[in-house]
Protein backbone atom coordinates (compact mmCIF):
# COMPACT_ATOMS: atom_id res chain seq x y z
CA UNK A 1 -82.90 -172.34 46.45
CA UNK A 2 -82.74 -174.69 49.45
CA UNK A 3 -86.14 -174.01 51.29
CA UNK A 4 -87.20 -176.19 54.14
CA UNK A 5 -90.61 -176.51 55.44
CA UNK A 6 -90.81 -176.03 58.93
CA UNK A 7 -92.69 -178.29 61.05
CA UNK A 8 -93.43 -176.25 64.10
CA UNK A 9 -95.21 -173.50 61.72
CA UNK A 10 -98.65 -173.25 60.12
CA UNK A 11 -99.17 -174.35 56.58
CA UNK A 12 -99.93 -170.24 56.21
CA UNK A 13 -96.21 -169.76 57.63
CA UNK A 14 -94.90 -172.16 55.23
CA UNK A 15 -96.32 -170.78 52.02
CA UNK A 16 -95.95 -167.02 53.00
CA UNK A 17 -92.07 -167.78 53.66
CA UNK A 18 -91.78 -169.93 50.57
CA UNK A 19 -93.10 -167.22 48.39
CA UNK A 20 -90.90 -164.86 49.79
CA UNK A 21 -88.04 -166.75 48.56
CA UNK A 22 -89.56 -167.51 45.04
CA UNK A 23 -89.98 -163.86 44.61
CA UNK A 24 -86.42 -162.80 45.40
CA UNK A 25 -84.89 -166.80 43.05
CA UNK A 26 -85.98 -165.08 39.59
CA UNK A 27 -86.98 -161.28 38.49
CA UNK A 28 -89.58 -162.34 36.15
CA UNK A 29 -90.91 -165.44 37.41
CA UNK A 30 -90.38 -164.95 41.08
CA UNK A 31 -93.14 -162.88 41.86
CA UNK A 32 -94.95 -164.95 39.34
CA UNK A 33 -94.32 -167.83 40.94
CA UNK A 34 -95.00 -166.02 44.06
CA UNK A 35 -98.28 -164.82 43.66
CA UNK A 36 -99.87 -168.03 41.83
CA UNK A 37 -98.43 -170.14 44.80
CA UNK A 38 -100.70 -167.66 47.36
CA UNK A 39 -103.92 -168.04 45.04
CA UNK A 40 -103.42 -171.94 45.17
CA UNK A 41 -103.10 -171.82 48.80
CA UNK A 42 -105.86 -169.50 48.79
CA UNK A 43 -108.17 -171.71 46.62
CA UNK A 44 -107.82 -170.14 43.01
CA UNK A 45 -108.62 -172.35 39.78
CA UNK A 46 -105.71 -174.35 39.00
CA UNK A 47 -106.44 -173.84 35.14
CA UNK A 48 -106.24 -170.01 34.98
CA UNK A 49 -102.89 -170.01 37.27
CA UNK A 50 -101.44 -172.15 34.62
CA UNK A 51 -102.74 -169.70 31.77
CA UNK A 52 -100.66 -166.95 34.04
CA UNK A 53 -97.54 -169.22 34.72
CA UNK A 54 -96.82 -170.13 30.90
CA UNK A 55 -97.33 -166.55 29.84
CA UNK A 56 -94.75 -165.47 32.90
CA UNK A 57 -92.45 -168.44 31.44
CA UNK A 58 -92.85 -167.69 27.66
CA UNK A 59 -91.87 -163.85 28.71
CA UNK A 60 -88.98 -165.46 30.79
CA UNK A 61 -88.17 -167.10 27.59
CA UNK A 62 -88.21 -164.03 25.38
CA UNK A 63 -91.28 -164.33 24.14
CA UNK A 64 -94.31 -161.84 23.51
């Protein structure tokens, strides 16, 4: 993954592109990754996107 910011476009620009490409790096934890990165942005509580990310990572893992 070699995402650059870019500085001519709104923080909003930034984040919706970066998602974008953290959905399509990983099948499991892309959109994961994806969708906790637009909460943040959006102003979510840090402690329940962490709940969501370690469950996405210990499925990733082969987990239950």
């Amino acid at each position: 993954m070699a995402f650059k910011f870019d500085d001519t476009a709104s923080y909003a620009d930034n984040t919706t592109a970066f998602s974008l490409e953290l959905a399509a790096a990983d099948p499991i934890l892309g959109p994961v990754l994806s969708a906790r990165l637009e909460e943040l942005s959006g102003g979510a509580d840090n402690d329940d996107i962490l709940d969501e990310l370690l469950a996405a990572l210990t499925t990733a893992a082969g987990g239950s």
